[in-house]
PDB file of N, CA and C in Angstrom:
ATOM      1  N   UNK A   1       0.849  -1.180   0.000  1.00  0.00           N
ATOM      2  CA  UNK A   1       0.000   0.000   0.000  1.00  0.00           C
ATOM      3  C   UNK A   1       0.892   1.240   0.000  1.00  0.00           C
ATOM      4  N   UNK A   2       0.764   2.044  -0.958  1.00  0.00           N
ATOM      5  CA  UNK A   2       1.275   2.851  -1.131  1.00  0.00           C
ATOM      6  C   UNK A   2       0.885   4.514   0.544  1.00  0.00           C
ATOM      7  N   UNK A   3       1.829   4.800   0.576  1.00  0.00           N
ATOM      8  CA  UNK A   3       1.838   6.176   1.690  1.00  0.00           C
ATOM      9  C   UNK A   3       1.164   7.232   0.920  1.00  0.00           C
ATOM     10  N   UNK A   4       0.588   8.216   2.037  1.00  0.00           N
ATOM     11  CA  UNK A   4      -0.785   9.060   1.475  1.00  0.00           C
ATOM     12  C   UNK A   4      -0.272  10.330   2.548  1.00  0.00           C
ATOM     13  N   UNK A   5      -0.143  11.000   2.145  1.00  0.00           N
ATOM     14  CA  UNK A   5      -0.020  12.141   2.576  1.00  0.00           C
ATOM     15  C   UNK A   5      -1.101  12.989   3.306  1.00  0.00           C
ATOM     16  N   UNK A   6      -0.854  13.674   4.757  1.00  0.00           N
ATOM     17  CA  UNK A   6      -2.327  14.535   5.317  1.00  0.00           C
ATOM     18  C   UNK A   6      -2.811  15.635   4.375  1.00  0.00           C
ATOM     19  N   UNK A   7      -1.958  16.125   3.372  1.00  0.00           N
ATOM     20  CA  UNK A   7      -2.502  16.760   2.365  1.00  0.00           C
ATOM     21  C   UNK A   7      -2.909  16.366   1.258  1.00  0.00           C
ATOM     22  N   UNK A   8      -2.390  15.273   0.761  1.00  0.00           N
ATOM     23  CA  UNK A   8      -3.784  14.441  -0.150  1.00  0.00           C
ATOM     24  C   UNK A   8      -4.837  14.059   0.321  1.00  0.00           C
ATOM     25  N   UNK A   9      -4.893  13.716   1.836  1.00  0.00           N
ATOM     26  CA  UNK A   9      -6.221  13.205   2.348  1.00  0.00           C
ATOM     27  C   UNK A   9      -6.862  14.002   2.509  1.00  0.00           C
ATOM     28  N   UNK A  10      -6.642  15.589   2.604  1.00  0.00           N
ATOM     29  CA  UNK A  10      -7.398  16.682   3.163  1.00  0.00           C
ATOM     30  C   UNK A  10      -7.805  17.019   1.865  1.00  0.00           C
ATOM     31  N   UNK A  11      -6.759  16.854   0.538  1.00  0.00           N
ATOM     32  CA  UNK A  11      -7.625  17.662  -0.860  1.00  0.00           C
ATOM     33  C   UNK A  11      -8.722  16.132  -1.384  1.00  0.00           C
ATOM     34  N   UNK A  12      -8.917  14.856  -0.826  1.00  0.00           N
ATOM     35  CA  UNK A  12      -9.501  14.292  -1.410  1.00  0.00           C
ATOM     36  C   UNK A  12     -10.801  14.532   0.023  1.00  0.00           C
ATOM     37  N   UNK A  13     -10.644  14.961   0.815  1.00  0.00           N
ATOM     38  CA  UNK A  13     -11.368  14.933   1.732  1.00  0.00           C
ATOM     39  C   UNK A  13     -12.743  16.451   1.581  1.00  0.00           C
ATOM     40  N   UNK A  14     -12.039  17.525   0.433  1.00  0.00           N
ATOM     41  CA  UNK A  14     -12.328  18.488   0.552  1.00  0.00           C
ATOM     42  C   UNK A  14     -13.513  18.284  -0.922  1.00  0.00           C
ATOM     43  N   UNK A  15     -13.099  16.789  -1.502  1.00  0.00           N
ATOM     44  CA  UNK A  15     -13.936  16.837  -2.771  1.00  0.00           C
ATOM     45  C   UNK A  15     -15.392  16.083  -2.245  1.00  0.00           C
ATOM     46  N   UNK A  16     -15.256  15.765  -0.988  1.00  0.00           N
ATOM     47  CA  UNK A  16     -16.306  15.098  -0.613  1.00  0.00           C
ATOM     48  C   UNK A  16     -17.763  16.077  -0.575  1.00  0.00           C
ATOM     49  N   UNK A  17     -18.924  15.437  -0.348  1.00  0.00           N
ATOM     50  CA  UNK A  17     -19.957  16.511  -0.175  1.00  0.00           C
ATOM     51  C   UNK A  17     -20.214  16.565   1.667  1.00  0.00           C
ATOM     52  N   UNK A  18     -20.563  17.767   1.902  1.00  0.00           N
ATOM     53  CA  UNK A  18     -20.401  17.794   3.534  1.00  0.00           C
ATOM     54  C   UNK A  18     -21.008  17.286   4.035  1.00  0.00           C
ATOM     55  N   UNK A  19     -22.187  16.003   4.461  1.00  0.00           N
ATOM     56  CA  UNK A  19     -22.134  15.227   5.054  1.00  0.00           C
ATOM     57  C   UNK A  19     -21.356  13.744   5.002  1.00  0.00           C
ATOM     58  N   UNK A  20     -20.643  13.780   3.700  1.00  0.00           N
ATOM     59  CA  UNK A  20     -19.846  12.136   3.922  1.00  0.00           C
ATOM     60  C   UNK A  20     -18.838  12.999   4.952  1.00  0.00           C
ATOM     61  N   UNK A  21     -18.429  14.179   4.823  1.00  0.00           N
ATOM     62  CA  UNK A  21     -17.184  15.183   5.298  1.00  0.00           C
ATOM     63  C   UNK A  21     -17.700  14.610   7.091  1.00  0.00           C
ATOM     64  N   UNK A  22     -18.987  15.512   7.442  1.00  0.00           N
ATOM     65  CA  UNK A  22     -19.256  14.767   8.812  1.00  0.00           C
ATOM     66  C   UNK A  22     -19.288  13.651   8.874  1.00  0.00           C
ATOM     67  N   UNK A  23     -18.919  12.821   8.074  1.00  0.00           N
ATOM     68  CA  UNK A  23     -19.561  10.797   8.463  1.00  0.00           C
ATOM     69  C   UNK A  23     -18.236  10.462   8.615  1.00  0.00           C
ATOM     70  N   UNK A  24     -17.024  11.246   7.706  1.00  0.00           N
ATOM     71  CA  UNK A  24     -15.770  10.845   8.247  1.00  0.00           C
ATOM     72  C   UNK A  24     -15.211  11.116   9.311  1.00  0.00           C
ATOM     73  N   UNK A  25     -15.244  12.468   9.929  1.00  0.00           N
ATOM     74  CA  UNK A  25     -14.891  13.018  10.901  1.00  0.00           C
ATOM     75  C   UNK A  25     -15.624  12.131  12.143  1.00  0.00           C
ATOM     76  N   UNK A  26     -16.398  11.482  11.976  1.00  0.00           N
ATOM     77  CA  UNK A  26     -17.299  10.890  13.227  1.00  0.00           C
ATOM     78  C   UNK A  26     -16.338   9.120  13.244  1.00  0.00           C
ATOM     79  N   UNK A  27     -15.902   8.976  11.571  1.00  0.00           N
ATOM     80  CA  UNK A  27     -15.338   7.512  11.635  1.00  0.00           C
ATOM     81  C   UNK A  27     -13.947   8.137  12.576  1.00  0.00           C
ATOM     82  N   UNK A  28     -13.265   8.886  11.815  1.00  0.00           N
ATOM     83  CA  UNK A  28     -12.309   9.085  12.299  1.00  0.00           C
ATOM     84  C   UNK A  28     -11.959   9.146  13.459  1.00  0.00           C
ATOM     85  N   UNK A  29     -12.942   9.704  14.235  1.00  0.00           N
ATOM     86  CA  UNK A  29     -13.109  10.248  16.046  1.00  0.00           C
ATOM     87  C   UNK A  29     -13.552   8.680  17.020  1.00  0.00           C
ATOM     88  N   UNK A  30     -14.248   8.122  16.410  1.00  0.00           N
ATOM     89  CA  UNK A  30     -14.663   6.959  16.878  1.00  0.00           C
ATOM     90  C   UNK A  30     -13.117   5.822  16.748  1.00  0.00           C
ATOM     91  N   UNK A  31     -12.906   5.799  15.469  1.00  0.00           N
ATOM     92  CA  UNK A  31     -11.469   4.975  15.331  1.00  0.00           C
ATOM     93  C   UNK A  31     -10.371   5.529  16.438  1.00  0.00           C
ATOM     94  N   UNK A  32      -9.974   6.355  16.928  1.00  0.00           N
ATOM     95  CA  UNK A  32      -9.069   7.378  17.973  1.00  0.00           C
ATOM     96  C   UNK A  32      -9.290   6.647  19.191  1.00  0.00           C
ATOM     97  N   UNK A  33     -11.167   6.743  19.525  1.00  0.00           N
ATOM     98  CA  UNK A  33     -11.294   6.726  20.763  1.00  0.00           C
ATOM     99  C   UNK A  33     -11.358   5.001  20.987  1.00  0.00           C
ATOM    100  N   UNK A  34     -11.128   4.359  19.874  1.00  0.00           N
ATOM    101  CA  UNK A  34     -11.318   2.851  20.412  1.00  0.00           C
ATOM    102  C   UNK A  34      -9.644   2.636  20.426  1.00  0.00           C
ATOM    103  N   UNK A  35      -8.878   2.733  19.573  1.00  0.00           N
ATOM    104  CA  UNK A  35      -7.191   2.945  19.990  1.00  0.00           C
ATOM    105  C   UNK A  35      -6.841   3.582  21.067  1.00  0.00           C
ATOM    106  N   UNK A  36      -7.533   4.366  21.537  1.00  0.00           N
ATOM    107  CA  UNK A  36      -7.147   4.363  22.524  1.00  0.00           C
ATOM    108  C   UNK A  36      -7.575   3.904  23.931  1.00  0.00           C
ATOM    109  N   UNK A  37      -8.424   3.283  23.602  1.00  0.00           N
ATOM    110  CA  UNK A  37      -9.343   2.270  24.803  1.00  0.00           C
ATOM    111  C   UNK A  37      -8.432   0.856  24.945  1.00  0.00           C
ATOM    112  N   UNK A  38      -7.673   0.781  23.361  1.00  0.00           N
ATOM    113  CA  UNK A  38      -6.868  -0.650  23.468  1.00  0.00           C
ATOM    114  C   UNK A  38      -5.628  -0.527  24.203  1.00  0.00           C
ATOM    115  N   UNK A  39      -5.186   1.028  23.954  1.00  0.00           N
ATOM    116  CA  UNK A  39      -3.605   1.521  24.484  1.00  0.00           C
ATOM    117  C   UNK A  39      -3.792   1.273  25.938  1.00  0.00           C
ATOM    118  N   UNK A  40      -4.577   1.776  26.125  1.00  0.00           N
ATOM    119  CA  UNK A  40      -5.091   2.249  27.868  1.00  0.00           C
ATOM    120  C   UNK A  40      -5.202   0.776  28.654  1.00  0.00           C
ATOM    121  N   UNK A  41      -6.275  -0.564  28.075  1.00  0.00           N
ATOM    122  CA  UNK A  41      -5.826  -1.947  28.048  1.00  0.00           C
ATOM    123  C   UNK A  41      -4.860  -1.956  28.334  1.00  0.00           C
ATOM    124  N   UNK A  42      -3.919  -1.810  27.104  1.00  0.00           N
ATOM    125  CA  UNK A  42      -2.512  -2.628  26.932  1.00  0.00           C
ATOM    126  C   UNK A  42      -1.565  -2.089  28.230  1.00  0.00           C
ATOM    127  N   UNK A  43      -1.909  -0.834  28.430  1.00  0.00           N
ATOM    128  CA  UNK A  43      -1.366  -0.014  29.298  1.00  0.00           C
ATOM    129  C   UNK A  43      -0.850  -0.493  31.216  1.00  0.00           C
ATOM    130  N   UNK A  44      -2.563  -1.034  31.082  1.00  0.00           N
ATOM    131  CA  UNK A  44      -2.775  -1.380  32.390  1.00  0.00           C
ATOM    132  C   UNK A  44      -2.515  -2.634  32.706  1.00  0.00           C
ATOM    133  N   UNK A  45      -2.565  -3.069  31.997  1.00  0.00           N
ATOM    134  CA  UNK A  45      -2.149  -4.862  31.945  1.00  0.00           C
ATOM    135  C   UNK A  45      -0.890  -4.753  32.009  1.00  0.00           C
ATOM    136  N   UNK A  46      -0.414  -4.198  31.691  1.00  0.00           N
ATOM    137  CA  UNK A  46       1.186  -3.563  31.644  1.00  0.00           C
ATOM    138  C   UNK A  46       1.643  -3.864  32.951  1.00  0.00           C
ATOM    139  N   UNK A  47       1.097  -2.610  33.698  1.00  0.00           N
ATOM    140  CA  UNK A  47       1.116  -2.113  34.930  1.00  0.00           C
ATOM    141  C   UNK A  47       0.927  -2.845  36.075  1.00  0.00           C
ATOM    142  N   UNK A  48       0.012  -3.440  35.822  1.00  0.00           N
ATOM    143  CA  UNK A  48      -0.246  -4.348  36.681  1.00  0.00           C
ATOM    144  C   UNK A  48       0.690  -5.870  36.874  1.00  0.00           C
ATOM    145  N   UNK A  49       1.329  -6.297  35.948  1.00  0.00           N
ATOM    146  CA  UNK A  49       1.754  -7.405  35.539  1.00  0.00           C
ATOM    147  C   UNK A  49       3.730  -7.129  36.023  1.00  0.00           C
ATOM    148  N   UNK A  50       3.763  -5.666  35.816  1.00  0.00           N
ATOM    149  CA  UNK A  50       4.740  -5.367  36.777  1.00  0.00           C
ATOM    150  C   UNK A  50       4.926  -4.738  38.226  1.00  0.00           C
ATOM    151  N   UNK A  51       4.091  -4.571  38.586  1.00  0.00           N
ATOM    152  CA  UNK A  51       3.361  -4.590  40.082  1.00  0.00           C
ATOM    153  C   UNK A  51       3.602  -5.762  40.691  1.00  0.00           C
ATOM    154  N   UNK A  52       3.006  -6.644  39.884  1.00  0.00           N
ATOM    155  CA  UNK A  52       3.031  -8.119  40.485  1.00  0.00           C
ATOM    156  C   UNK A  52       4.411  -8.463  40.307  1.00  0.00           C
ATOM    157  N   UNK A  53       5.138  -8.369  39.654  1.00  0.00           N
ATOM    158  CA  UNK A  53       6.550  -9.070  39.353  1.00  0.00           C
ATOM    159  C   UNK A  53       7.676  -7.810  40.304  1.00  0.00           C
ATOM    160  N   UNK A  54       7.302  -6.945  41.202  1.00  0.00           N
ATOM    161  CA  UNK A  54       7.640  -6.307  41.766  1.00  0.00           C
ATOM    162  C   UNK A  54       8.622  -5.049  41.242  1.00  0.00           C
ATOM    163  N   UNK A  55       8.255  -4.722  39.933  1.00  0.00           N
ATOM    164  CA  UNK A  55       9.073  -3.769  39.000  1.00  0.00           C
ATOM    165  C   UNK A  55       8.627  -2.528  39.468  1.00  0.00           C
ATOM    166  N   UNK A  56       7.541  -2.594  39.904  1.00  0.00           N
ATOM    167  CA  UNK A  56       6.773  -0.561  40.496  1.00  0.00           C
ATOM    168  C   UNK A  56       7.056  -1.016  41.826  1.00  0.00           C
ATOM    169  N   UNK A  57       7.003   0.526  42.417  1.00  0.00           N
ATOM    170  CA  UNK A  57       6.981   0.747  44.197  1.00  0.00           C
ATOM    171  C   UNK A  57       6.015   1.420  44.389  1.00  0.00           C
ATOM    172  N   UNK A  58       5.589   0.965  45.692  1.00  0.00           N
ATOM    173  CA  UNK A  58       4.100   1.838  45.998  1.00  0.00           C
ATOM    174  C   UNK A  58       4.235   3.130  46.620  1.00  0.00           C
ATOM    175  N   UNK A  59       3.552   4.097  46.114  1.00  0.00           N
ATOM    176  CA  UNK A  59       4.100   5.404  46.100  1.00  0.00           C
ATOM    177  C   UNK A  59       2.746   6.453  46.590  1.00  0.00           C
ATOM    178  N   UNK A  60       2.924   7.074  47.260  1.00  0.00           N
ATOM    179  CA  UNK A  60       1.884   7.820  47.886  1.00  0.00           C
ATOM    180  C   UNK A  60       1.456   9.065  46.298  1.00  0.00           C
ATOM    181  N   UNK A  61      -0.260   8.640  46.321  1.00  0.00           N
ATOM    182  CA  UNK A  61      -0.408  10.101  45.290  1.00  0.00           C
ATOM    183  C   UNK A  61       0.166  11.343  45.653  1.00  0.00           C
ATOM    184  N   UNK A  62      -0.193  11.892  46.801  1.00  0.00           N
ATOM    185  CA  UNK A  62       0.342  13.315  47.061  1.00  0.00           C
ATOM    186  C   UNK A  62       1.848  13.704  46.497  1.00  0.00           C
ATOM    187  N   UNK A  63       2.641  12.742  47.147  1.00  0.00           N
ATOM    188  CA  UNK A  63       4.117  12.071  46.567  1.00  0.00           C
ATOM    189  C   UNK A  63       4.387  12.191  45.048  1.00  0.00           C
ATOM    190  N   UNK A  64       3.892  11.627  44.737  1.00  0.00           N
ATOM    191  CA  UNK A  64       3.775  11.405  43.227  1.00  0.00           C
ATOM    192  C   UNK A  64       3.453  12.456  42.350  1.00  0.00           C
ATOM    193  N   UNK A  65       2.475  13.361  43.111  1.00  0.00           N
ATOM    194  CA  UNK A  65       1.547  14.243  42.226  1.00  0.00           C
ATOM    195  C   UNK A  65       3.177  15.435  42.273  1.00  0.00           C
ATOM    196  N   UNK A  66       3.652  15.525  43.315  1.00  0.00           N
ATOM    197  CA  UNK A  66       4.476  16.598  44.009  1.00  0.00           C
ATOM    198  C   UNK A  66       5.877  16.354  43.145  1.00  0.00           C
ATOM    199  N   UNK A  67       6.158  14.930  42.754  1.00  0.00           N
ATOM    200  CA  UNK A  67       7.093  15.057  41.754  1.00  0.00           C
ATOM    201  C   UNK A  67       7.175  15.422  40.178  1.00  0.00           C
ATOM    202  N   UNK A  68       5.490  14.927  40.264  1.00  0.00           N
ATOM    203  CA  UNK A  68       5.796  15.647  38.751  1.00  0.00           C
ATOM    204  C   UNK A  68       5.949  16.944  38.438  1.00  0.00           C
ATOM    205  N   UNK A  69       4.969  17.566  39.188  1.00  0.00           N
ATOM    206  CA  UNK A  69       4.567  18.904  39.410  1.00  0.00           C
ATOM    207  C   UNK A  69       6.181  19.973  38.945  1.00  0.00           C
ATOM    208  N   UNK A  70       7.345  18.568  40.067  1.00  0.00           N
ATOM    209  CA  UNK A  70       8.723  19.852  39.586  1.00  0.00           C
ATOM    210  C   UNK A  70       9.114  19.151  38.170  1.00  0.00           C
ATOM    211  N   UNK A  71       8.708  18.106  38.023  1.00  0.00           N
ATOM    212  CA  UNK A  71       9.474  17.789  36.557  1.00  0.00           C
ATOM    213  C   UNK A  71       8.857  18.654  35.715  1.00  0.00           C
ATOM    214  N   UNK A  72       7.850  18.502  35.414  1.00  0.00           N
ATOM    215  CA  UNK A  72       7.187  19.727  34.254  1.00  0.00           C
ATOM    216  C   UNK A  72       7.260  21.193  34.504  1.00  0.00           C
ATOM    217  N   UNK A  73       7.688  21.728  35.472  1.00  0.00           N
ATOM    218  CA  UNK A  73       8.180  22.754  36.010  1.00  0.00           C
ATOM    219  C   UNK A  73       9.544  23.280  35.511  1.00  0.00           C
ATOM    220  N   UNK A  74      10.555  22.012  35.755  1.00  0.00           N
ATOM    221  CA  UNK A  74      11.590  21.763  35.038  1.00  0.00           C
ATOM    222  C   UNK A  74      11.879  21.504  33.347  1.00  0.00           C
ATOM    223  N   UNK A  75      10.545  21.630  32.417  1.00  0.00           N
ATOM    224  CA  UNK A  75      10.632  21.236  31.333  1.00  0.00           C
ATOM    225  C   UNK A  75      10.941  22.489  30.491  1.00  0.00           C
ATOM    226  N   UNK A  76      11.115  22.433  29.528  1.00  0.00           N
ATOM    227  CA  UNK A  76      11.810  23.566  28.596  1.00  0.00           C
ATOM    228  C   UNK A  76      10.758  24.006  27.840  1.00  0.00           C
TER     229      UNK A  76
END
């Protein structure tokens, strides 16, 4: 399969008539939110599976919240 560019998809997207235009935007938004329902899965199963194998430490939220707080503080 050949690669497609966001600007070919937007000029073939622009030949559409405006409701297929909304029917894509709704596929599109729906496709997002189920990838990312699988990431979030994959995510936690993750998490959990190294929890159990003792790879995380249990860490107080406040703790936690208080470190990020300076890392992104610290970000450029």
């Amino acid at each position: 399969m050949a690669a497609v560019t966001l600007n070919q998809v937007l000029e073939l997207t622009r030949k559409l008539p405006g409701d297929e235009q909304d029917m894509l935007v709704e596929l599109v938004r729906r496709s997002r939110a189920e990838q990312w329902r699988r990431d979030l899965v994959r995510d936690g199963r993750k998490a959990v599976k190294d929890f159990r194998a003792g790879k995380l430490k249990v860490e107080r939220a406040e703790d936690y919240v208080a470190r990020l707080r300076v890392e992104w503080a610290n970000e450029p």
